[in-house]
Each structure stands twice: as C-alpha cells, then as structure tokens.
PDB file of N, CA and C in Angstrom:
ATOM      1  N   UNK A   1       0.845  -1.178   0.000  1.00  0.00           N
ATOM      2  CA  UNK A   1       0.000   0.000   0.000  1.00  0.00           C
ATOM      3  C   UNK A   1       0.893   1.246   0.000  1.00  0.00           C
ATOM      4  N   UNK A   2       0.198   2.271  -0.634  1.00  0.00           N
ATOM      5  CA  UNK A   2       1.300   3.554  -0.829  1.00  0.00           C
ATOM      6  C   UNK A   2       0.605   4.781   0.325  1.00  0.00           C
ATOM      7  N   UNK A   3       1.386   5.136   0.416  1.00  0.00           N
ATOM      8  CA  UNK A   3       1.573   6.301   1.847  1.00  0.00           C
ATOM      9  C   UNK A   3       0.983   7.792   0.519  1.00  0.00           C
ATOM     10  N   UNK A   4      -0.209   8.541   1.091  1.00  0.00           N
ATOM     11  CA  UNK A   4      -0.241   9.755   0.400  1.00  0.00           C
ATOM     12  C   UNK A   4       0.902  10.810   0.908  1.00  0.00           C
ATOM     13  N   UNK A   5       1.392  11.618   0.187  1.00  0.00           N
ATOM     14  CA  UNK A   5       2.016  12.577   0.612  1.00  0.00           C
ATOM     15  C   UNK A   5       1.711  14.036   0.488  1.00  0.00           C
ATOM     16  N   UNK A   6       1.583  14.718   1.381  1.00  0.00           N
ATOM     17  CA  UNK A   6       0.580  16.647   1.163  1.00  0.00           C
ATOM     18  C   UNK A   6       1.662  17.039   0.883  1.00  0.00           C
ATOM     19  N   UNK A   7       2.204  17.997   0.131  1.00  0.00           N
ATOM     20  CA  UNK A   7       3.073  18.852   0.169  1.00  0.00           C
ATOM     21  C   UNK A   7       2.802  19.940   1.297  1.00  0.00           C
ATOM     22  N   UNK A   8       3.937  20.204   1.894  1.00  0.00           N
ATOM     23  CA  UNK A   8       4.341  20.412   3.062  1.00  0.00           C
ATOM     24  C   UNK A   8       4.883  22.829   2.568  1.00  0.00           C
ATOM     25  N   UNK A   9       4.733  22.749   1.511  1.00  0.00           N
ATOM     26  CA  UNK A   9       5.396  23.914   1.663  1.00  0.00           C
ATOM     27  C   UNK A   9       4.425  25.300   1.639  1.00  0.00           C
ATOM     28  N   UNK A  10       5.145  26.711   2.103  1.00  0.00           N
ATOM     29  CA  UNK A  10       4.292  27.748   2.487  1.00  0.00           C
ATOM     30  C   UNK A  10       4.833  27.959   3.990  1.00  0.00           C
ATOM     31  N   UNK A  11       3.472  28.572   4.400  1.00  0.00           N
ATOM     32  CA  UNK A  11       3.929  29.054   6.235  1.00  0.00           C
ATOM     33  C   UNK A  11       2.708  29.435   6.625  1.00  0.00           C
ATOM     34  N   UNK A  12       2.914  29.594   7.681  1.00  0.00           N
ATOM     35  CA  UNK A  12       1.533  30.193   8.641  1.00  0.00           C
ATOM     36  C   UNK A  12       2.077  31.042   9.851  1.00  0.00           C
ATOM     37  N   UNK A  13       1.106  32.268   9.970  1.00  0.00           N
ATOM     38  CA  UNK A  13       1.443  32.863  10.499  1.00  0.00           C
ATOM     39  C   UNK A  13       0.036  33.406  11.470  1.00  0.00           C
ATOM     40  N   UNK A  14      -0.121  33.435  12.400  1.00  0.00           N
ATOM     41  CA  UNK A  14      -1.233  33.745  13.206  1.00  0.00           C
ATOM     42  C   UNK A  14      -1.163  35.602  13.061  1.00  0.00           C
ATOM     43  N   UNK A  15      -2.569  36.017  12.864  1.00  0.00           N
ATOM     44  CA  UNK A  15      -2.343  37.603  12.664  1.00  0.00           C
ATOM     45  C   UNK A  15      -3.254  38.164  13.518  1.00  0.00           C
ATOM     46  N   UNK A  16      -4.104  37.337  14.518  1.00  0.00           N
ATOM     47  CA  UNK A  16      -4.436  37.700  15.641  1.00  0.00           C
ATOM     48  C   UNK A  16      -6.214  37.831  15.084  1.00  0.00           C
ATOM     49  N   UNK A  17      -6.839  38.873  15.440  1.00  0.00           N
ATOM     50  CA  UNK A  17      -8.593  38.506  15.521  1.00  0.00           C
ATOM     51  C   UNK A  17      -9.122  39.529  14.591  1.00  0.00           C
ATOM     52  N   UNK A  18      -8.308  40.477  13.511  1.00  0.00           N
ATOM     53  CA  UNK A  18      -8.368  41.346  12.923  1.00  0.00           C
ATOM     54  C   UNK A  18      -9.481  40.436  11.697  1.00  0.00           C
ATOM     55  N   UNK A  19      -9.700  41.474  11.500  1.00  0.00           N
ATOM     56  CA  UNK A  19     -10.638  41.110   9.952  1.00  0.00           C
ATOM     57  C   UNK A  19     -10.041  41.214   8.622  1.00  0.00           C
ATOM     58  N   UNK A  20     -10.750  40.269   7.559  1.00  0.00           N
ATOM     59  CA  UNK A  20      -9.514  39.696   6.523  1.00  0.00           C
ATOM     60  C   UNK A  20      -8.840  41.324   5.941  1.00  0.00           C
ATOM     61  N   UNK A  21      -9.199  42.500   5.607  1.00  0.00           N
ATOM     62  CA  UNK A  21      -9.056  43.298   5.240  1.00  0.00           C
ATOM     63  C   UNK A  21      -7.793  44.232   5.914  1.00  0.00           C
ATOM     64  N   UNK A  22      -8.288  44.106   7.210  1.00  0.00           N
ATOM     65  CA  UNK A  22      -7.187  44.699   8.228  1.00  0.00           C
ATOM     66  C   UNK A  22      -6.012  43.931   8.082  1.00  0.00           C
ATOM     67  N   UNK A  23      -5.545  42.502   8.156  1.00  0.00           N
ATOM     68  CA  UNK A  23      -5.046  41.056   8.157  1.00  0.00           C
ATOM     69  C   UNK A  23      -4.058  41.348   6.411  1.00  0.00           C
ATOM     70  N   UNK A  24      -5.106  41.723   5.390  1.00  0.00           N
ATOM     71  CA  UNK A  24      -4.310  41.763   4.346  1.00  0.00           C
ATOM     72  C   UNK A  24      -3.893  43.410   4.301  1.00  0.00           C
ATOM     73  N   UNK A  25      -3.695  44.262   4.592  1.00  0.00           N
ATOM     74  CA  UNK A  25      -3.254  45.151   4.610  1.00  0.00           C
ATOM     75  C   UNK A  25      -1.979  44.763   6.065  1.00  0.00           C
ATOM     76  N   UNK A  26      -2.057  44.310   6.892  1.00  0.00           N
ATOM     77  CA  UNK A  26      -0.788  44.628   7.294  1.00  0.00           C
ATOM     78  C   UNK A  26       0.029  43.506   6.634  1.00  0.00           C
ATOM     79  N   UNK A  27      -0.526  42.152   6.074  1.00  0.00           N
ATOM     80  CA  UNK A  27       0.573  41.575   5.302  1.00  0.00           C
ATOM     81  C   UNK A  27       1.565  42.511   4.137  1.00  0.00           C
ATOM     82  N   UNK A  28       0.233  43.252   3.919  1.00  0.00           N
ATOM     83  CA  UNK A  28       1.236  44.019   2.295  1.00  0.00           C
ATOM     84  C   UNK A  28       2.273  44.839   2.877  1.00  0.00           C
ATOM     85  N   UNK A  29       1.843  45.389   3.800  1.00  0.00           N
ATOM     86  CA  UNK A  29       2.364  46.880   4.322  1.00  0.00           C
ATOM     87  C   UNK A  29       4.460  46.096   5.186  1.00  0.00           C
ATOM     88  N   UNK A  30       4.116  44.826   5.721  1.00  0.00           N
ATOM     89  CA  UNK A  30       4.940  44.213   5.895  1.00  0.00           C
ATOM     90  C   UNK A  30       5.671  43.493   4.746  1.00  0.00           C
ATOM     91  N   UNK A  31       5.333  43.267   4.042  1.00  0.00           N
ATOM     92  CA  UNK A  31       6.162  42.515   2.405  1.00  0.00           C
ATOM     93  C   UNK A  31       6.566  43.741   1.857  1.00  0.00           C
ATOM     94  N   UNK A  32       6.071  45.189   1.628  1.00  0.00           N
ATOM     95  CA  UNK A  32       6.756  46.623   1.836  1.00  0.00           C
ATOM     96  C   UNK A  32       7.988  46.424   2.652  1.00  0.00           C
ATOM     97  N   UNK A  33       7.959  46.548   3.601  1.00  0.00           N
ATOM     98  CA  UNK A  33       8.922  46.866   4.383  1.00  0.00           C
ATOM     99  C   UNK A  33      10.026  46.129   4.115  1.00  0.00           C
ATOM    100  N   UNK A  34       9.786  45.015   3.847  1.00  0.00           N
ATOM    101  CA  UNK A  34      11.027  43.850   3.791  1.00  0.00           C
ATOM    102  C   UNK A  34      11.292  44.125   2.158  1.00  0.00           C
ATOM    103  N   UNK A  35      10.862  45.044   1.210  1.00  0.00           N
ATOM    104  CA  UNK A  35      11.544  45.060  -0.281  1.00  0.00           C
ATOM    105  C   UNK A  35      10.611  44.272  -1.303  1.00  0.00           C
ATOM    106  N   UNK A  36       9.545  43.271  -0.732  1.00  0.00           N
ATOM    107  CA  UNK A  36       8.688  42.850  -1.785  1.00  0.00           C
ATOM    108  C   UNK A  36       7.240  43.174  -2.011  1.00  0.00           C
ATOM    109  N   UNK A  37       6.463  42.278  -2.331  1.00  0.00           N
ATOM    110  CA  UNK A  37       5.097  43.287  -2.143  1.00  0.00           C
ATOM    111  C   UNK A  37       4.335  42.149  -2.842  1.00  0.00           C
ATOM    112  N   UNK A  38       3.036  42.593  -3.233  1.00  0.00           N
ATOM    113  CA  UNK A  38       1.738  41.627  -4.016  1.00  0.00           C
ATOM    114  C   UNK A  38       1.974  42.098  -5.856  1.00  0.00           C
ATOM    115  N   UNK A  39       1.989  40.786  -6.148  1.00  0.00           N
ATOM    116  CA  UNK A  39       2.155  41.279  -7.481  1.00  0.00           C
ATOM    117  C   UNK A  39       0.220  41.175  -8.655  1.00  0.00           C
ATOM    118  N   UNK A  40      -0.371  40.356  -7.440  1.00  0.00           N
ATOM    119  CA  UNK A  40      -2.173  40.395  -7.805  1.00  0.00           C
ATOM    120  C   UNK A  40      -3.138  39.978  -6.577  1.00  0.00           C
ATOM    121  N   UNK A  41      -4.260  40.204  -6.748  1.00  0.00           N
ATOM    122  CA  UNK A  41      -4.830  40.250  -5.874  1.00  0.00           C
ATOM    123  C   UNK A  41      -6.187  39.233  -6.429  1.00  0.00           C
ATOM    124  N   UNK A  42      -6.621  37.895  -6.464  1.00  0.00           N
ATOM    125  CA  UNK A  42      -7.590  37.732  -6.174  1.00  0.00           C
ATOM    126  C   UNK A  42      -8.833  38.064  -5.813  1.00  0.00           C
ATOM    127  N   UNK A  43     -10.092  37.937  -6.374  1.00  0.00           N
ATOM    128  CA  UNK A  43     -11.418  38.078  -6.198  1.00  0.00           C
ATOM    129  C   UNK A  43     -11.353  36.544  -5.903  1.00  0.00           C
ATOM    130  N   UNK A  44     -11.843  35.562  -4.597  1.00  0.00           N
ATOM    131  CA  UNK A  44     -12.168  34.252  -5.152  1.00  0.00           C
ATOM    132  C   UNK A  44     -13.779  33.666  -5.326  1.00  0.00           C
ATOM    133  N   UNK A  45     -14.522  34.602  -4.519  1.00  0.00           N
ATOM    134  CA  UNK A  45     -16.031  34.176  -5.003  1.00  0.00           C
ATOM    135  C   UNK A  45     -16.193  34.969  -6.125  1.00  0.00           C
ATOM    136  N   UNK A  46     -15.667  36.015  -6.849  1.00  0.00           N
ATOM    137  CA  UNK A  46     -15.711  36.245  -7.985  1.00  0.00           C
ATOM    138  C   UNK A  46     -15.283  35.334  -8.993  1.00  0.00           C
ATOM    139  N   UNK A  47     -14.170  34.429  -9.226  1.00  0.00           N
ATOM    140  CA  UNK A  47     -13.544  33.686  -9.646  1.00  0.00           C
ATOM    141  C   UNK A  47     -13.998  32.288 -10.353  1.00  0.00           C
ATOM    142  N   UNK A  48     -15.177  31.868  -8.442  1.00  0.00           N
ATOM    143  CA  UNK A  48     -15.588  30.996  -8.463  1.00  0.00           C
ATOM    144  C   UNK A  48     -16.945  30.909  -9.406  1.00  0.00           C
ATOM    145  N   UNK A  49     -17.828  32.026  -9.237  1.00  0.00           N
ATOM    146  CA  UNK A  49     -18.835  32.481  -9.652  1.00  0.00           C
ATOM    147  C   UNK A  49     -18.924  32.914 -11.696  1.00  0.00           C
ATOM    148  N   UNK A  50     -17.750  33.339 -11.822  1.00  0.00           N
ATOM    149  CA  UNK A  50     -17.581  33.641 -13.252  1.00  0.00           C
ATOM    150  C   UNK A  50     -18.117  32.051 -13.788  1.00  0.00           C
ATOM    151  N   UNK A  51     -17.012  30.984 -14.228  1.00  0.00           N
ATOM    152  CA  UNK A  51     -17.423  30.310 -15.181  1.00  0.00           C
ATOM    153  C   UNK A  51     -18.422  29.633 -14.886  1.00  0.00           C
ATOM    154  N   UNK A  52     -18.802  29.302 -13.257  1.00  0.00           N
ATOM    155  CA  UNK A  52     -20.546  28.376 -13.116  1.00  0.00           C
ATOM    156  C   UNK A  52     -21.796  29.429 -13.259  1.00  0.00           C
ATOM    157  N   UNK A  53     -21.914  30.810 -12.833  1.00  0.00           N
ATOM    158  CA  UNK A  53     -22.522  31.167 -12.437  1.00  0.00           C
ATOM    159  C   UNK A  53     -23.391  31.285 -11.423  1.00  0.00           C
ATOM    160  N   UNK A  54     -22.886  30.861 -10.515  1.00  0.00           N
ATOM    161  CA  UNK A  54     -23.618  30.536  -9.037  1.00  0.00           C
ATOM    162  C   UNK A  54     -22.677  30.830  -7.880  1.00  0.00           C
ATOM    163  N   UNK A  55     -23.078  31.408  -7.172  1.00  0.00           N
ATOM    164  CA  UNK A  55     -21.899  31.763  -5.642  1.00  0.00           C
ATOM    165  C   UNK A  55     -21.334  30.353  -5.289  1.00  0.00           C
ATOM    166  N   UNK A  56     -20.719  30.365  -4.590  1.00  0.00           N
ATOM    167  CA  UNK A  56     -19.623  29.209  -3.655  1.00  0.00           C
ATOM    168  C   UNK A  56     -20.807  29.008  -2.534  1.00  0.00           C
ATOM    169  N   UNK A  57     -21.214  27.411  -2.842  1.00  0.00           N
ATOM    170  CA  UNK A  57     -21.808  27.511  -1.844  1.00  0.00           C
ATOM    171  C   UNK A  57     -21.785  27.540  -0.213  1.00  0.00           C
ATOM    172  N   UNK A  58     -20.576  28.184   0.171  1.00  0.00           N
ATOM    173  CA  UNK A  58     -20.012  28.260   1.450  1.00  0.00           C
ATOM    174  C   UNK A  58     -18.897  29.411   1.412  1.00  0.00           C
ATOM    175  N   UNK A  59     -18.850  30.485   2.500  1.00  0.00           N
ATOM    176  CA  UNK A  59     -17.850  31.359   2.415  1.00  0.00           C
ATOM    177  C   UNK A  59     -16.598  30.716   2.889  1.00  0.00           C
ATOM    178  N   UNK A  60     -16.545  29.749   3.315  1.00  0.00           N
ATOM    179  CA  UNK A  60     -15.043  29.164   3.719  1.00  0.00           C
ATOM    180  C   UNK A  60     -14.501  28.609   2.483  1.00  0.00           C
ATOM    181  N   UNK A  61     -15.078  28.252   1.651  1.00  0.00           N
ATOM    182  CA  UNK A  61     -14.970  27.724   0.580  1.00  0.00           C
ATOM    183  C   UNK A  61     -13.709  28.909  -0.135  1.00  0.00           C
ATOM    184  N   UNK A  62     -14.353  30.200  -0.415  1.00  0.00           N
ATOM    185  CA  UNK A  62     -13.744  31.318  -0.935  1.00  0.00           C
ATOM    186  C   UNK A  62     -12.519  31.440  -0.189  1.00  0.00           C
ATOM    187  N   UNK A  63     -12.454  31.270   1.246  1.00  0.00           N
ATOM    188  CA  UNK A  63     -11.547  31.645   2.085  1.00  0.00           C
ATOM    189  C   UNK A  63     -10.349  30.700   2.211  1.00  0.00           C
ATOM    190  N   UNK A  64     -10.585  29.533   1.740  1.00  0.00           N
ATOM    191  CA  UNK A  64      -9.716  28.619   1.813  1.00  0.00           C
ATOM    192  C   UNK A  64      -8.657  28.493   0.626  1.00  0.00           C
ATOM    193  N   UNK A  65      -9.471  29.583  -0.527  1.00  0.00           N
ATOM    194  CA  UNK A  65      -8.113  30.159  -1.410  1.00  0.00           C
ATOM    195  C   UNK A  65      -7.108  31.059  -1.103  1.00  0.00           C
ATOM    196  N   UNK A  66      -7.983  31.732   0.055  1.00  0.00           N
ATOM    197  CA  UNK A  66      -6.483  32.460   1.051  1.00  0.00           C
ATOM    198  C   UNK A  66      -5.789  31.916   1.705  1.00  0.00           C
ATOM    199  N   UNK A  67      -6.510  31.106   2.215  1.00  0.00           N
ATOM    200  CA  UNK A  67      -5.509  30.106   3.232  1.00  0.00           C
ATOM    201  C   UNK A  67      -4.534  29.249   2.397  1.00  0.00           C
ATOM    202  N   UNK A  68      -4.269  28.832   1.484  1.00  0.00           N
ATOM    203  CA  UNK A  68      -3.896  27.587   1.081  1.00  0.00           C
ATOM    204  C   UNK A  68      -3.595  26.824   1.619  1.00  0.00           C
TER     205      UNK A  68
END
C-alpha cells in the first residue's frame, strides 16, 4: 500500500482577531517593508462564480483560497 504525501510547503502565520481586510493590509504593508510586495490580488467568489454562475456555496470555501 502507498503512503499519500501533502506537500508540506508555504507558512503560517497567526495575525491575531483582525478582519480579513485589516489582516491583508498589514501583510502588504509588511512585504513593503522587507523590499517585496503583491504582485495580484484575487477576487475568489468572484472567480468561483464567473465560469458556473452561481456563488460558492459556502464562504469558507472562498476563504480557503487564502488560506492555502
């Protein structure tokens, strides 16, 4: 039997109880500081919604493209 394997790469970082907006603004404002930055920005219930035409039927759903 074969063993699945997840890829393991990325990071996590706890950003405390802020809301996603607050949360992605101090990520950017910090990838600033350090010399890099966002090169796009995602819509993902937009994304999702374009080629079916129907919302995600769950907002975690959308959110779990932020999370990866």
């Amino acid at each position: 039997m074969t063993q699945q394997v997840v890829p393991t790469y990325g990071f996590h970082a706890p950003l405390g109880n802020s809301d996603l907006s607050v949360s992605a603004e101090r990520v950017i404002a910090a990838l600033k500081a350090e010399g890099s930055g966002v090169l796009t920005e995602i819509d993902g219930q937009a994304t999702m919604k374009s080629p079916l035409g129907i919302p995600c039927a769950h907002p975690s759903q959308s959110q779990g493209l932020l999370q990866g």
